[in-house]
C-alpha atoms as a PDB file:
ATOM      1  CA  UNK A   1     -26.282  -0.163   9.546  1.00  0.00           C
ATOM      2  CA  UNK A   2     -23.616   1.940  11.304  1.00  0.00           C
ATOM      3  CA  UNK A   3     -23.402   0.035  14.457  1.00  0.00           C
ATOM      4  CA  UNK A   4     -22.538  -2.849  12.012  1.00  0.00           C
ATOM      5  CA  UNK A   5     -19.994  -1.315   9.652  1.00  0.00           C
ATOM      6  CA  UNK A   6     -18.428   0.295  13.116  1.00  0.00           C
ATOM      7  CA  UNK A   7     -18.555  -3.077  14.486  1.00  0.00           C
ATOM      8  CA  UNK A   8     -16.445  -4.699  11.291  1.00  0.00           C
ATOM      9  CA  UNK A   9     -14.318  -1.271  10.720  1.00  0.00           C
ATOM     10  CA  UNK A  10     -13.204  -1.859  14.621  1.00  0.00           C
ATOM     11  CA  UNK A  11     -12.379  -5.260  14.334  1.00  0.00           C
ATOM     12  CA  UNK A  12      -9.833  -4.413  11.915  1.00  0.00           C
ATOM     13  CA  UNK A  13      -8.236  -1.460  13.312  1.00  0.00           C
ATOM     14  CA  UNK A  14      -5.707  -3.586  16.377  1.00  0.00           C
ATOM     15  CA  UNK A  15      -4.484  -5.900  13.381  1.00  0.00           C
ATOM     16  CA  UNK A  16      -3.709  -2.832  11.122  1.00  0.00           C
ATOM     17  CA  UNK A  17      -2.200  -1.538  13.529  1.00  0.00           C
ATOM     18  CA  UNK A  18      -0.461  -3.867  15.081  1.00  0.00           C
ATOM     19  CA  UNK A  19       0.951  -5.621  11.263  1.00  0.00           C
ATOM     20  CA  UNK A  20       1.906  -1.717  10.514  1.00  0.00           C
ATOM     21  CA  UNK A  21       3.914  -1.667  13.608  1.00  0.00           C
ATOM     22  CA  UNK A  22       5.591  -5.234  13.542  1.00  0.00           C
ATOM     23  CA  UNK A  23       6.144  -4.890   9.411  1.00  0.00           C
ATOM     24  CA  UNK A  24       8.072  -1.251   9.640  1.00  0.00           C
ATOM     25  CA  UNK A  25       9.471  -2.250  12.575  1.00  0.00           C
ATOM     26  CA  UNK A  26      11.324  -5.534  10.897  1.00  0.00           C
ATOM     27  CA  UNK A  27      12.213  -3.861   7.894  1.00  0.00           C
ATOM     28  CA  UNK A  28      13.869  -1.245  10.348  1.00  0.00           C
ATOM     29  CA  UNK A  29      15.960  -3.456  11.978  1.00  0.00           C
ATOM     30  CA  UNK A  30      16.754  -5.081   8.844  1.00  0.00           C
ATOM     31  CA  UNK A  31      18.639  -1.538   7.251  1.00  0.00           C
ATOM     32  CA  UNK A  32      19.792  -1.025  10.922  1.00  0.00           C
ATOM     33  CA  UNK A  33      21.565  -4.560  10.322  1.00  0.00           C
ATOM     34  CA  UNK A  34      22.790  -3.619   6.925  1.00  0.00           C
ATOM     35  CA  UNK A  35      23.612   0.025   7.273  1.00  0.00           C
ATOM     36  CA  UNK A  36      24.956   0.169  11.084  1.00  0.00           C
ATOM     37  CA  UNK A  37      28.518  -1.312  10.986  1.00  0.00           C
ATOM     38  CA  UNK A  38      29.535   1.209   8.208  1.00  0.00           C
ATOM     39  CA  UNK A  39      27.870   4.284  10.010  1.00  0.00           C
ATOM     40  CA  UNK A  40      29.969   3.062  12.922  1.00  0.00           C
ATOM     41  CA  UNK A  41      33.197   2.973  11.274  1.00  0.00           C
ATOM     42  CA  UNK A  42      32.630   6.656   9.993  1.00  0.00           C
ATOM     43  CA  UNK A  43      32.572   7.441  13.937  1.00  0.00           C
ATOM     44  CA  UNK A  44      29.765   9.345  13.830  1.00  0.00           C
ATOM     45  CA  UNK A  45      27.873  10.614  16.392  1.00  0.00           C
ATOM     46  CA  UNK A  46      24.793   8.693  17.864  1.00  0.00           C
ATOM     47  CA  UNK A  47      22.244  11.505  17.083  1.00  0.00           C
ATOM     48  CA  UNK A  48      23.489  11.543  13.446  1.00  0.00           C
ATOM     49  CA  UNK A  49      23.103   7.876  13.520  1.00  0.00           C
ATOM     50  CA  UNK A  50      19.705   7.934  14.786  1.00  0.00           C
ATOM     51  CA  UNK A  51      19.236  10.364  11.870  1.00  0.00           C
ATOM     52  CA  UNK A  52      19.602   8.116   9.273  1.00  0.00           C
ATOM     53  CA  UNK A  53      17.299   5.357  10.385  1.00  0.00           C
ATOM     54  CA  UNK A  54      14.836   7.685  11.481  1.00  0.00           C
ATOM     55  CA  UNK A  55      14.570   9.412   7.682  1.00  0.00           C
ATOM     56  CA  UNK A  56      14.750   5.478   6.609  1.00  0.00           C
ATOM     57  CA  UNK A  57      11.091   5.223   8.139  1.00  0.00           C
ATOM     58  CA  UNK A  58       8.526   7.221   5.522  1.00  0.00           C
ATOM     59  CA  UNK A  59       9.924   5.255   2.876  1.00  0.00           C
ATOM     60  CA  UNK A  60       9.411   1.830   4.948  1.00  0.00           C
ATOM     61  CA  UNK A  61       5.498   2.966   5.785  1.00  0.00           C
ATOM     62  CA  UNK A  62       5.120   3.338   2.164  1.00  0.00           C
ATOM     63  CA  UNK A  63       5.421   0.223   1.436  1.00  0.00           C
ATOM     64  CA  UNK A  64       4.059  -1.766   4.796  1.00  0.00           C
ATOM     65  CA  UNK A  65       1.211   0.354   4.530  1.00  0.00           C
ATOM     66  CA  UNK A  66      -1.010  -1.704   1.628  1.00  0.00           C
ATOM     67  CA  UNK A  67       1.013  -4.872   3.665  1.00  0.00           C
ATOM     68  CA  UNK A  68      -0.991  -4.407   6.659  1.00  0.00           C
ATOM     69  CA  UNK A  69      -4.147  -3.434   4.903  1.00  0.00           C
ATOM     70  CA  UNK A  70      -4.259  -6.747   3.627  1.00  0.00           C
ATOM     71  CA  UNK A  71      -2.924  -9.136   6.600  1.00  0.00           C
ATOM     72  CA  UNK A  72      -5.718  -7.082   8.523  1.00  0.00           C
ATOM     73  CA  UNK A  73      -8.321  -7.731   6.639  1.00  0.00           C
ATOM     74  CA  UNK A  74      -7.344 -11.295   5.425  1.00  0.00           C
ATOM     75  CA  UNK A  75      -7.178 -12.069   9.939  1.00  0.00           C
ATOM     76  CA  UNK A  76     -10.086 -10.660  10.415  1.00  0.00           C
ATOM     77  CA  UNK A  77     -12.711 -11.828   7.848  1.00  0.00           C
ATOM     78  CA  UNK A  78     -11.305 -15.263   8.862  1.00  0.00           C
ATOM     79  CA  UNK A  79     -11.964 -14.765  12.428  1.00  0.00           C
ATOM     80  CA  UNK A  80     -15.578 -13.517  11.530  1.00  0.00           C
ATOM     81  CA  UNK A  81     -16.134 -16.887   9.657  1.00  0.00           C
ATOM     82  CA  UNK A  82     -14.649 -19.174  11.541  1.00  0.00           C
ATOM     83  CA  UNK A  83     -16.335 -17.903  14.436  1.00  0.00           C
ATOM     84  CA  UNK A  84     -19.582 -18.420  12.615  1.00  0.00           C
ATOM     85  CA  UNK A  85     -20.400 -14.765  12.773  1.00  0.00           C
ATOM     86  CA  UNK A  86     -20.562 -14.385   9.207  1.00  0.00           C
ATOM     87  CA  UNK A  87     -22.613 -17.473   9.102  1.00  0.00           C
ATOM     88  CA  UNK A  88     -25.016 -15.760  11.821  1.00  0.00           C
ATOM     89  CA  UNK A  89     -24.943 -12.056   9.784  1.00  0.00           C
ATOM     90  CA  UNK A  90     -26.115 -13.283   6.762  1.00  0.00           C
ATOM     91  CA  UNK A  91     -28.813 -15.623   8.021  1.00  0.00           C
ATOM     92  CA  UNK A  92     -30.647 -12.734   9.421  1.00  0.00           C
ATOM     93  CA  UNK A  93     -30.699 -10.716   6.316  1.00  0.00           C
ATOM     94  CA  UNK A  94     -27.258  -9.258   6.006  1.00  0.00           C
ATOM     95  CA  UNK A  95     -25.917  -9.271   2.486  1.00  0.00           C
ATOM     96  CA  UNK A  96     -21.938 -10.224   1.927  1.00  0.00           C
ATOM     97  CA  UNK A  97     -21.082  -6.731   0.533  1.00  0.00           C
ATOM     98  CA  UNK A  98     -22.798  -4.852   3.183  1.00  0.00           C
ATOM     99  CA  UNK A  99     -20.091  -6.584   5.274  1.00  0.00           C
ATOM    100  CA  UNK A 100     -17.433  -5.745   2.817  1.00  0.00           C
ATOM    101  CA  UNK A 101     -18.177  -2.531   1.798  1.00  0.00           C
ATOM    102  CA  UNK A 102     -17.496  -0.356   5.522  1.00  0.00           C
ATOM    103  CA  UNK A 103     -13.758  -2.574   4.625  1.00  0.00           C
ATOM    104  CA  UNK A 104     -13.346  -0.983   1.482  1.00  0.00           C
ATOM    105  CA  UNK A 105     -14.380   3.103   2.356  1.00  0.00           C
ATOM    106  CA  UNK A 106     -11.547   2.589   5.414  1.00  0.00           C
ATOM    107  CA  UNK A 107      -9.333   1.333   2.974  1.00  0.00           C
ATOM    108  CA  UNK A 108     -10.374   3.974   0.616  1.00  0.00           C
ATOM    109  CA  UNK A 109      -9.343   6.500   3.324  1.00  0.00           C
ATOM    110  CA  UNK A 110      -6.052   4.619   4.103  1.00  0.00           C
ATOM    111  CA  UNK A 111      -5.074   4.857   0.378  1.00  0.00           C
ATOM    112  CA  UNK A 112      -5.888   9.089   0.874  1.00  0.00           C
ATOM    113  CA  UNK A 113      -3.423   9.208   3.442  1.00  0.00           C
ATOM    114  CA  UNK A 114      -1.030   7.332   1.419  1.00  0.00           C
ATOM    115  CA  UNK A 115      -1.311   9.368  -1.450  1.00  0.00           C
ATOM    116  CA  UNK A 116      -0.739  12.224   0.672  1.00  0.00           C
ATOM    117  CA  UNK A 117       2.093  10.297   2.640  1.00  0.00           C
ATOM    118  CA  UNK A 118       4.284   9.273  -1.104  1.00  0.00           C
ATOM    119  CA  UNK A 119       3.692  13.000  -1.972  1.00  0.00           C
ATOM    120  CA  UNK A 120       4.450  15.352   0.917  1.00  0.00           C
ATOM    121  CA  UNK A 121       6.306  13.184   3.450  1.00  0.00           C
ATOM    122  CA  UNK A 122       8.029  10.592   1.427  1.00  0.00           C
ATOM    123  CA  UNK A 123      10.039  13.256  -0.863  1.00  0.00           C
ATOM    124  CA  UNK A 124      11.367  15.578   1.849  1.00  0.00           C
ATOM    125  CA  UNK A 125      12.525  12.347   3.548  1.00  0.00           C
ATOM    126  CA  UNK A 126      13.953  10.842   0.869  1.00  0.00           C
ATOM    127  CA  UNK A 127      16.162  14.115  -0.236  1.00  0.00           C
ATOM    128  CA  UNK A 128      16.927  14.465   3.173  1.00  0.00           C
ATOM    129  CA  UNK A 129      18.720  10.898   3.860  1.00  0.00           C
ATOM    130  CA  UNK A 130      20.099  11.386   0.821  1.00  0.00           C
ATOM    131  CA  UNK A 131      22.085  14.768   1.647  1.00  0.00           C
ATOM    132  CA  UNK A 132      22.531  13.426   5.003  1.00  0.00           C
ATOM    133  CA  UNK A 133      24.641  10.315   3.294  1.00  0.00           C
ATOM    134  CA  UNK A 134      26.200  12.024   0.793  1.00  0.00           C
ATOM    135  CA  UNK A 135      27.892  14.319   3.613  1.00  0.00           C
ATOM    136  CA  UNK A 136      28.646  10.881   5.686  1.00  0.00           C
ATOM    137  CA  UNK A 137      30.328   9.252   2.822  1.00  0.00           C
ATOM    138  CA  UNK A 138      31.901  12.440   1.066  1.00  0.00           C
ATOM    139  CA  UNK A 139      35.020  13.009   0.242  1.00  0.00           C
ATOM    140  CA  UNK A 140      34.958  16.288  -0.171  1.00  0.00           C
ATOM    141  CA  UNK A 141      34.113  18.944   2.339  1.00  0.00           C
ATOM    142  CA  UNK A 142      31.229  20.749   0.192  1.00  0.00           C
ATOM    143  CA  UNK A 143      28.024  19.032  -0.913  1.00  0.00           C
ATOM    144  CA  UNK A 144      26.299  21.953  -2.051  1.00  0.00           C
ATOM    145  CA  UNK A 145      25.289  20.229  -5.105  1.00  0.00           C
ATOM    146  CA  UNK A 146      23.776  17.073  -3.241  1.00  0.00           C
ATOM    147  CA  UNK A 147      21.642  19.649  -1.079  1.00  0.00           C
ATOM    148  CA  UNK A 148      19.915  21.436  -4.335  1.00  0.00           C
ATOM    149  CA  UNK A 149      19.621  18.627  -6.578  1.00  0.00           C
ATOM    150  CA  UNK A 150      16.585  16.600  -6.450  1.00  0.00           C
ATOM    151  CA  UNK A 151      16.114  12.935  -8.457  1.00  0.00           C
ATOM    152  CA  UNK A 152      13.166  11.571  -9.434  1.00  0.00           C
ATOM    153  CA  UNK A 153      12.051   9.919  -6.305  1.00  0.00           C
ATOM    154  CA  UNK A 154      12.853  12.846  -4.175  1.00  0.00           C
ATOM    155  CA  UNK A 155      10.409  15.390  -5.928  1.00  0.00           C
ATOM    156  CA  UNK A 156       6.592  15.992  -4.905  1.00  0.00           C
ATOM    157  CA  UNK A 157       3.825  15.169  -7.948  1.00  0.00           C
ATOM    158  CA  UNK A 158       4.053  19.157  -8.575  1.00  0.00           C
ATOM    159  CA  UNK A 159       7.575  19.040  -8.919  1.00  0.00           C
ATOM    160  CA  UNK A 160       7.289  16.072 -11.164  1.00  0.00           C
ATOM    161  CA  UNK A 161       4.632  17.878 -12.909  1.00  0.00           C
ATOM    162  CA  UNK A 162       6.937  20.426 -14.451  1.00  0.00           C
ATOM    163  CA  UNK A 163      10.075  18.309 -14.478  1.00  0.00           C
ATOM    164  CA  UNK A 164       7.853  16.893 -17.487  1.00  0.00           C
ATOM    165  CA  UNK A 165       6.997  19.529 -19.225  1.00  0.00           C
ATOM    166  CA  UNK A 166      10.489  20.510 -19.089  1.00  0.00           C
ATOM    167  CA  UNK A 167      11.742  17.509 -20.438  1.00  0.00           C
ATOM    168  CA  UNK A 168       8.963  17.419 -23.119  1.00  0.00           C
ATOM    169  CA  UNK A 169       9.656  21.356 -23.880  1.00  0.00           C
ATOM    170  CA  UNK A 170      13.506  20.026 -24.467  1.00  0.00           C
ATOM    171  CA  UNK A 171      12.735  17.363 -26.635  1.00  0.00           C
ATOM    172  CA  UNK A 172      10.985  19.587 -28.735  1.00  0.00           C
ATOM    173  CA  UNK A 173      13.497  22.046 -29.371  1.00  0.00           C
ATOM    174  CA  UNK A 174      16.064  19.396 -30.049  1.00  0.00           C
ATOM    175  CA  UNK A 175      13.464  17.627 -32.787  1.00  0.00           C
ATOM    176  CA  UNK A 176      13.750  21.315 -34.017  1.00  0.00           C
ATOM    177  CA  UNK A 177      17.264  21.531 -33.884  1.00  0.00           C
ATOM    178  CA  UNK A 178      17.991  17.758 -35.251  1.00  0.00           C
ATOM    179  CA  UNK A 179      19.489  16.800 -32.443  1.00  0.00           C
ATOM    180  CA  UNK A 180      18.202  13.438 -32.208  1.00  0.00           C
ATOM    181  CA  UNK A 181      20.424  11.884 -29.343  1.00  0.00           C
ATOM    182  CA  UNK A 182      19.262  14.868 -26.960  1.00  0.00           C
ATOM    183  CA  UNK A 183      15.571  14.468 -27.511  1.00  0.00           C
ATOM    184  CA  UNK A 184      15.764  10.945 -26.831  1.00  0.00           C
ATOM    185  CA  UNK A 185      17.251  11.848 -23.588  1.00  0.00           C
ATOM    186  CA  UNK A 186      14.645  14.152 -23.003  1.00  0.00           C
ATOM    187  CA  UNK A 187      11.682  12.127 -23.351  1.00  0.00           C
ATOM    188  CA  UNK A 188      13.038   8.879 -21.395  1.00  0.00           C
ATOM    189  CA  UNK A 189      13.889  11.705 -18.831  1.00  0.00           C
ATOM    190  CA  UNK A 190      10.135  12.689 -18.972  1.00  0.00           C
ATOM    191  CA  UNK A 191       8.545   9.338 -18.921  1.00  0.00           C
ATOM    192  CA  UNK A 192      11.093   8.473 -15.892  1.00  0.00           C
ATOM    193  CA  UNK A 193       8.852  11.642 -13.700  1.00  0.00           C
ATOM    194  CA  UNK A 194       5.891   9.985 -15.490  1.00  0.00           C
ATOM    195  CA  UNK A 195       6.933   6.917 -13.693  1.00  0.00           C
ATOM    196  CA  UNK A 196       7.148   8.412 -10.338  1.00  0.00           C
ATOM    197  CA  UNK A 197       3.904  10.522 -10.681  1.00  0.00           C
ATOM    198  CA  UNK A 198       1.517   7.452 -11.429  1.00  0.00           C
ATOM    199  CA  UNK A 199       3.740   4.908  -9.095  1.00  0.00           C
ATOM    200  CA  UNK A 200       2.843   7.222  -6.331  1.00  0.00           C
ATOM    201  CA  UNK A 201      -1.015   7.153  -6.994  1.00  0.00           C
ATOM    202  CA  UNK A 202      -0.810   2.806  -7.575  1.00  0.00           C
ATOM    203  CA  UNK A 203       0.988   2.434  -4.099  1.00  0.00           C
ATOM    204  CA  UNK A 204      -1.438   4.532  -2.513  1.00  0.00           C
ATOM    205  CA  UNK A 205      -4.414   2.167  -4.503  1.00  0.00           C
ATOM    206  CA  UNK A 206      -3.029  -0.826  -3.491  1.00  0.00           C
ATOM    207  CA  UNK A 207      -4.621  -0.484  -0.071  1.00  0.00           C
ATOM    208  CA  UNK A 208      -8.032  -0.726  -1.798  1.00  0.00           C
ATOM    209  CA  UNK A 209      -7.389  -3.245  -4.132  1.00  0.00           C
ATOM    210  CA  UNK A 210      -5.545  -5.459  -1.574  1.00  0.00           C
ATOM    211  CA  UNK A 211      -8.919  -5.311   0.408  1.00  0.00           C
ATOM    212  CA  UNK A 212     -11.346  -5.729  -2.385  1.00  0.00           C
ATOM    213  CA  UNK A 213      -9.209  -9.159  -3.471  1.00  0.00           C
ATOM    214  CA  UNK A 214      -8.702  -9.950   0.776  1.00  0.00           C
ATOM    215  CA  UNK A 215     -12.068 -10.206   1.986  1.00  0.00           C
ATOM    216  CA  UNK A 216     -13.916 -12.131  -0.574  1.00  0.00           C
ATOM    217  CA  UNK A 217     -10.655 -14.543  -0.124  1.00  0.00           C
ATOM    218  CA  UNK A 218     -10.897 -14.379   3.288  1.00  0.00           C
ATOM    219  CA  UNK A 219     -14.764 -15.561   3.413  1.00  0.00           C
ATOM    220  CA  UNK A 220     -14.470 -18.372   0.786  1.00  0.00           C
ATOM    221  CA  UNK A 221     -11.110 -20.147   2.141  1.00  0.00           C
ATOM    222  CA  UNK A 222     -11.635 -19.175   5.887  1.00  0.00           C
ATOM    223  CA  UNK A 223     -11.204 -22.710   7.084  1.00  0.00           C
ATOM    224  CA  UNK A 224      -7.313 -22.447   5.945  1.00  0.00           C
ATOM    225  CA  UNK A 225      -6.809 -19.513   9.208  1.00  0.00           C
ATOM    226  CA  UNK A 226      -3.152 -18.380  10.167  1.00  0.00           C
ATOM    227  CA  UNK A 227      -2.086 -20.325   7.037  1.00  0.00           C
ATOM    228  CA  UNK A 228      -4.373 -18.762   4.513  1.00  0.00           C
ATOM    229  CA  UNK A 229      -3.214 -15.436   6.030  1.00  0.00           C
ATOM    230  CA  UNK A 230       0.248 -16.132   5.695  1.00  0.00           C
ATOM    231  CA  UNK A 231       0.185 -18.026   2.228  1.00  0.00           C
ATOM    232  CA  UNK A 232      -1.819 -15.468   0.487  1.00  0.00           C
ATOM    233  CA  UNK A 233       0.162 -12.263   2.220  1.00  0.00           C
ATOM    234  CA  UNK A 234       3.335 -13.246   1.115  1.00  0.00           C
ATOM    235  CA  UNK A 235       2.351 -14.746  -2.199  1.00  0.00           C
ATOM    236  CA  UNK A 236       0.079 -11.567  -3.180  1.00  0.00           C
ATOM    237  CA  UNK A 237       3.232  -9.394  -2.010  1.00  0.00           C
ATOM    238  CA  UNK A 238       5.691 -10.603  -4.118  1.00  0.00           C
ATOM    239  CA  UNK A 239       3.952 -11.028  -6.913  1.00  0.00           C
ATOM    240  CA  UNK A 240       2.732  -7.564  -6.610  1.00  0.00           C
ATOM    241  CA  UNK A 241       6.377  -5.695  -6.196  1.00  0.00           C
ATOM    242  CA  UNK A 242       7.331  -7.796  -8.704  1.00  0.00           C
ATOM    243  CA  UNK A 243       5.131  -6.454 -11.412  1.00  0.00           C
ATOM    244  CA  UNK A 244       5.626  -3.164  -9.713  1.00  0.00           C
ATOM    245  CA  UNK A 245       9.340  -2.696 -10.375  1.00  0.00           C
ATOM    246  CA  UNK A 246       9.595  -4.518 -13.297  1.00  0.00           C
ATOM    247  CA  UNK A 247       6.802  -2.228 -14.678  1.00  0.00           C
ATOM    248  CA  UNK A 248       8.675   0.308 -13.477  1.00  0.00           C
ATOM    249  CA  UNK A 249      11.772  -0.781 -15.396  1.00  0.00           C
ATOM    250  CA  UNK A 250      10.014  -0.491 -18.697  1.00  0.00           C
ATOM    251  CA  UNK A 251       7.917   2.518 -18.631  1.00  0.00           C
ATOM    252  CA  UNK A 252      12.067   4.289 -17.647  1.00  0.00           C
ATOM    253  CA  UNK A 253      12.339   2.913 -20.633  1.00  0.00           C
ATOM    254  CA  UNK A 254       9.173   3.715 -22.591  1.00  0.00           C
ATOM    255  CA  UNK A 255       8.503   0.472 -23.552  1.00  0.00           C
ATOM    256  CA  UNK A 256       4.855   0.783 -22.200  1.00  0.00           C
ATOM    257  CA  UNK A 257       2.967   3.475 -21.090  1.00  0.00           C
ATOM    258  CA  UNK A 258       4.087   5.310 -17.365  1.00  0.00           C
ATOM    259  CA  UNK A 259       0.173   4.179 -16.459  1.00  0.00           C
ATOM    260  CA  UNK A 260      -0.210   0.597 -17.744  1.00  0.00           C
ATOM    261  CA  UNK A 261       3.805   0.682 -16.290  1.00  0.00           C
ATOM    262  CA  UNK A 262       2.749   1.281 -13.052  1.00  0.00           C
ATOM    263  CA  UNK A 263      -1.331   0.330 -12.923  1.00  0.00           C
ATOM    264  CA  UNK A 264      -1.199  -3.209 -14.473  1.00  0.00           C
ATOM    265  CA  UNK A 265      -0.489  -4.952 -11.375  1.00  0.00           C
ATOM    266  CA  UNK A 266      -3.754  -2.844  -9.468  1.00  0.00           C
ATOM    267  CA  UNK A 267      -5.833  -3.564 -12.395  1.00  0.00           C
ATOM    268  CA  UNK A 268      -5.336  -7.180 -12.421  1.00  0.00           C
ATOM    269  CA  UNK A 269      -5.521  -7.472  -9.036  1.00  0.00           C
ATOM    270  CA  UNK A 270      -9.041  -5.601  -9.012  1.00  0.00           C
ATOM    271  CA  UNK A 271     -10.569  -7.138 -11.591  1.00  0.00           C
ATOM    272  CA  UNK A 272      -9.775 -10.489  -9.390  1.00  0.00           C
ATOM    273  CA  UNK A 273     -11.308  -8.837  -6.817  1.00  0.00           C
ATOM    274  CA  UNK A 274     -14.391  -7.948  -8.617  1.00  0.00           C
ATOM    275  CA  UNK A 275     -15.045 -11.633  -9.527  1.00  0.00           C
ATOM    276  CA  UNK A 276     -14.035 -12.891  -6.041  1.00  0.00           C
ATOM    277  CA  UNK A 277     -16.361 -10.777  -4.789  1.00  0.00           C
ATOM    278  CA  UNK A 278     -18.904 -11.635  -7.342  1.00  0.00           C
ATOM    279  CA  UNK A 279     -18.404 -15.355  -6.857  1.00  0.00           C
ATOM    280  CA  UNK A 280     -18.222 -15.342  -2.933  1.00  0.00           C
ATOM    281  CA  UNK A 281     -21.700 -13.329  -2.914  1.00  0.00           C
ATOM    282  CA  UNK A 282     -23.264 -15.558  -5.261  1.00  0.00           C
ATOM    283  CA  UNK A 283     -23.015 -18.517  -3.273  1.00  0.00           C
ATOM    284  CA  UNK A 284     -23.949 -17.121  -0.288  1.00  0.00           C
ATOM    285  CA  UNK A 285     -27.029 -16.120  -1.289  1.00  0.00           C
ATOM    286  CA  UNK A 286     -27.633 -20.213  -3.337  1.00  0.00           C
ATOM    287  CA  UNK A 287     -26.559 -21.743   0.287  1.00  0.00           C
ATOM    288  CA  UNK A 288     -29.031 -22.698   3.050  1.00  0.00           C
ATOM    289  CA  UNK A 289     -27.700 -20.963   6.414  1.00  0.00           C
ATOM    290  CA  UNK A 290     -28.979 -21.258   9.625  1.00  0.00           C
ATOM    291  CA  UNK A 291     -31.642 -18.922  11.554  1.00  0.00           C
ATOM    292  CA  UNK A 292     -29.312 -18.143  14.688  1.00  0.00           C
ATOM    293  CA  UNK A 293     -27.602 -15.268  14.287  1.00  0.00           C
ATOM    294  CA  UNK A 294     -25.037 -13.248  16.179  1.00  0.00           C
ATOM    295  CA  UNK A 295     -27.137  -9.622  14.678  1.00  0.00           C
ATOM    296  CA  UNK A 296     -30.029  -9.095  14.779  1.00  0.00           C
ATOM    297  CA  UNK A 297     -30.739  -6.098  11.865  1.00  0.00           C
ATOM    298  CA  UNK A 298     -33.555  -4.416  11.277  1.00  0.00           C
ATOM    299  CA  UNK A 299     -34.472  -1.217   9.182  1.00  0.00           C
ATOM    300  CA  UNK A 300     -30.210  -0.800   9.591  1.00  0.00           C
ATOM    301  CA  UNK A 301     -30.270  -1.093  13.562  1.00  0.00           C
ATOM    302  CA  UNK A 302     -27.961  -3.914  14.748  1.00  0.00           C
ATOM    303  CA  UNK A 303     -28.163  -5.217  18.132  1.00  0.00           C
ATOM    304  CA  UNK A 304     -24.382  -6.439  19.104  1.00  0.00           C
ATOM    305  CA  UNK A 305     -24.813  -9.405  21.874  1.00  0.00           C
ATOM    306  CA  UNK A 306     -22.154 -11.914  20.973  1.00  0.00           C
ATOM    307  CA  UNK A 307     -20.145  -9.896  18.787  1.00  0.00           C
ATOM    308  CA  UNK A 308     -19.504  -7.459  21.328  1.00  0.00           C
ATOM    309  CA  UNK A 309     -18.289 -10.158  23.361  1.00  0.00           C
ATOM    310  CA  UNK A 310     -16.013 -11.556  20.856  1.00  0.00           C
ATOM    311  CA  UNK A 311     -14.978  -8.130  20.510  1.00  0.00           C
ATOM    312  CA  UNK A 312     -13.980  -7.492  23.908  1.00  0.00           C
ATOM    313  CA  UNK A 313     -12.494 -11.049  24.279  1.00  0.00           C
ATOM    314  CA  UNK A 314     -10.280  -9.973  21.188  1.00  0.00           C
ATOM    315  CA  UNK A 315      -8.961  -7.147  23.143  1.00  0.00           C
END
């Protein structure tokens, strides 16, 4: 059983990495285009140039990251079907979701370093570019001000944690005091840090529910190749980021809840998944498939043959 979930896990690990690379990379160059020709005309320095696009990068990875979890695993499951590996797997015994499942724990642990990633690294960069800028673009020669204070996006879940409480403690005291303008205030400030606290965690989840809803897709609608991969990437994207910021938009507000604001678009997407799944492994199991098979599995042993061929010849 491990040789085979090692064998699927490092099938996907060149594509990951290489869509990570190629997807940061052209969102790079695309604030390098927009950014550069007013960085030049401050006259900066190159290494405070450099600066800015480097800090630019955590926040790019944050969002390529579920990108490439999905164009990876959409690639590969293709390539396992068209091939006729899958074909071969399951006629000698091996269920769809043992196939999927080693998928799903690596993009279980992918989403861990994310959440990690939006907490810890993506803050500090974030405040960082920003005090860098605001000294670029000042017009005044102290920006003490820009250097302690810290916005929403530029605050670690602790931080948010008590910029809550804060806000809720306010609104209290102004319900207390009548001051019904200022605890307003208060509690759109604190469902703005709800916001960020839960959008963090849904980023970070998107890299397991873009996999659960990728491979079942993958498997069913293999035949389609490049273009399913492209179609369903870009399509799944947008509609995604969509929901995402216009979620976003009206839990600032509190229109809806700071979860259902930012979790809708996962839980849609999962449940998807979960039938996709459900459907793909259903008919599977109702179709006739052949008895040659590229593993041979017994008692959770796998002996690789082909596949370790195809996997070489993919390298």
């Amino acid at each position: 059983m491990w040789t085979l979930s090692g064998y699927v896990l490092r099938r996907h690990l060149a594509p990951f990495g290489l869509v990570l690379a190629v997807l940061t990379s052209l969102m790079l160059i695309n604030q390098i285009a927009k950014q550069l020709p007013s960085l030049l005309g401050k006259g900066l320095l190159a290494s405070e140039i450099l600066e800015v696009f480097v800090l630019s990068v955590p926040f790019i990875v944050a969002v390529t990251l579920p990108m490439a979890v999905l164009i990876a695993v959409l690639r590969v499951f293709t390539r396992l079907a068209s091939d006729g590996e899958i074909t071969a797997m399951t006629g000698d015994g091996v269920r769809i979701l043992r196939l999927i499942t080693p998928v799903l724990g690596g993009a279980a642990c992918v989403a861990a370093l994310s959440i990690f990633w939006n907490d810890q690294i993506l803050p500090r960069s974030n405040h960082q570019l920003r005090t860098l800028q605001a000294r670029i673009y000042s017009t005044t020669p102290s920006v003490a001000s820009a250097e302690t204070y810290k916005s929403d996006r530029e605050m670690t879940i602790s931080e948010l944690g008590e910029a809550v409480r804060s806000a809720r403690a306010d609104a209290e005291r102004a319900v207390v005091e009548g001051r019904h303008a200022t605890e307003r205030a208060a509690r759109q400030r604190a469902a703005t840090y709800e916001v960020e606290i839960q959008k963090k965690y849904a980023i970070a989840a998107a890299c397991f529910v873009f996999a659960l809803v990728g491979a079942p897709v993958a498997l069913w609608f293999h035949r389609r190749g490049v273009r399913l991969v492209l179609e369903m990437s870009s399509g799944l994207f947008t509609l995604y980021y969509v929901g995402l910021i216009g979620g976003e938009e009206l839990g600032d507000r509190g229109i809806v809840s700071p979860f259902f604001a930012m979790w809708t678009p996962n839980l849609i997407l999962g449940i998807v998944g979960l039938g996709a799944v459900w459907w793909v492994r259903k008919r599977t199991n109702a179709s006739p498939t052949g008895s040659s098979a590229t593993y041979r599995v017994g008692k959770g042993d796998a002996s690789i043959s082909q596949a370790q061929k195809q996997e070489e010849g993919d390298k």
